[in-house]
Protein backbone atom coordinates (compact mmCIF):
# COMPACT_ATOMS: atom_id res chain seq x y z
CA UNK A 1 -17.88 47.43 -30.03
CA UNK A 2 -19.39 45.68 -27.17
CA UNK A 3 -17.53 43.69 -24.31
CA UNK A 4 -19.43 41.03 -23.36
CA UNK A 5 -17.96 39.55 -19.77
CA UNK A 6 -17.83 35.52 -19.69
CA UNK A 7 -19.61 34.22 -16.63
CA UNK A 8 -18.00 30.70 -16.12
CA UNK A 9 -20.60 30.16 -12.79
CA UNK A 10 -23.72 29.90 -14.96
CA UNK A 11 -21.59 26.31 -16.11
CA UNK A 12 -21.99 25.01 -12.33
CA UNK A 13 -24.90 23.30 -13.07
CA UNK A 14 -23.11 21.46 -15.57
CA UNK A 15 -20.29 19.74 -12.85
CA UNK A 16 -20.39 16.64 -11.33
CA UNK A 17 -18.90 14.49 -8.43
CA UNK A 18 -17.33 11.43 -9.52
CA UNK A 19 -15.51 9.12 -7.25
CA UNK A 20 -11.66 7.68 -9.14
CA UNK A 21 -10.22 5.41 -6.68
CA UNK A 22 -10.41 6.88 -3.69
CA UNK A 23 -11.05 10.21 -4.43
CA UNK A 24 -14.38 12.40 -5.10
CA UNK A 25 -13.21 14.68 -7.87
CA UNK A 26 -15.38 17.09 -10.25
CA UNK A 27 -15.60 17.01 -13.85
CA UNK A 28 -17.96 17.98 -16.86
CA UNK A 29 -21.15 15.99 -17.37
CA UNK A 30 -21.46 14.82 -20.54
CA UNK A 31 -23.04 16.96 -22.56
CA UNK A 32 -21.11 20.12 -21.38
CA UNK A 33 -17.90 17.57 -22.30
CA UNK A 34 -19.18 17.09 -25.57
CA UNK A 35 -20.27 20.97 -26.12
CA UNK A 36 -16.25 21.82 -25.68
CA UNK A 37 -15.12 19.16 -27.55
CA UNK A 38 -17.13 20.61 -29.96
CA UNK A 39 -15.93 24.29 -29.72
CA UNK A 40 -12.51 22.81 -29.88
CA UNK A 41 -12.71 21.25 -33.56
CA UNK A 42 -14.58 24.63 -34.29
CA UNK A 43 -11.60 26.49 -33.66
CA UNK A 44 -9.44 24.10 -35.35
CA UNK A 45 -11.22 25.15 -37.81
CA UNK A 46 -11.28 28.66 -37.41
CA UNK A 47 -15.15 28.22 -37.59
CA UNK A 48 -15.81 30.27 -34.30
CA UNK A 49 -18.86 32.78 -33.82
CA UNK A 50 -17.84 35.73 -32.00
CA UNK A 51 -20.16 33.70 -29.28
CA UNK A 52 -18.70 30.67 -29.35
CA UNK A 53 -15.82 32.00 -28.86
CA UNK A 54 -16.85 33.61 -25.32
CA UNK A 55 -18.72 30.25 -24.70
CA UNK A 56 -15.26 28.50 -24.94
CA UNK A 57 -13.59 30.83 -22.71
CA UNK A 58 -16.61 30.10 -20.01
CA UNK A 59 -15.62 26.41 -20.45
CA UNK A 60 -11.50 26.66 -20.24
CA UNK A 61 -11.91 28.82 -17.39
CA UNK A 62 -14.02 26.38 -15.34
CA UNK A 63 -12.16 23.72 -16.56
CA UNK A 64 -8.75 25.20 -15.41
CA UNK A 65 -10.51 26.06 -12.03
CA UNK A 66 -11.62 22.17 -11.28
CA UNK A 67 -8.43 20.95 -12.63
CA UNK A 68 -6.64 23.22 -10.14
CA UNK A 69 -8.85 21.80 -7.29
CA UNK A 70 -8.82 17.85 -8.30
CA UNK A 71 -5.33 18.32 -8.44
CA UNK A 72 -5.17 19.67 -4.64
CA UNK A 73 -7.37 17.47 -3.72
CA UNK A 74 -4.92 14.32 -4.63
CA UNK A 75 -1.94 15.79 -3.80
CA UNK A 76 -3.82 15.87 0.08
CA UNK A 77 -3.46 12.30 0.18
C-alpha cells in the first residue's frame, strides 16, 4: 500500500482576498468552492475515489487553516 501525503499549499493559488465590512478576509474562489462542494455530496454518497478522498482532505485542511485566521483576524477588532 502506498501513502500518498496531502499537500494543502498547492490549493494557494486557489484563495482569495475579499473585503466583508471592514475586514479583508480569505476564502475559496469559486471554482475550488464548487470542487468541495462537490467532494462533499460524493461522500454523502460514499462515491469517493481513493483520490478524491486525499483531494478533500487538501481542501478541509486549508479550509480549517483560513477559517482559523479570518477568525483572528475579527476578533482583532
Amino acid at each position: 500500500m502506498t501513502t500518498v501525503i496531502a499537500q494543502p499549499s498547492s490549493l494557494l493559488g486557489s484563495i482569495q482576498a475579499e473585503k466583508v465590512d471592514h475586514f479583508h478576509l480569505f476564502k475559496f474562489n469559486d471554482a475550488l468552492q464548487a470542487r468541495m462542494e462537490e467532494l462533499l455530496e460524493r461522500k454523502k454518497a460514499d462515491l469517493l475515489t481513493t483520490e478524491e478522498v486525499i483531494e478533500l482532505e487538501e481542501i478541509g485542511e486549508v479550509d480549517r487553516i483560513f477559517t482559523h485566521i479570518n477568525a483572528m483576524l475579527v476578533a482583532q477588532k
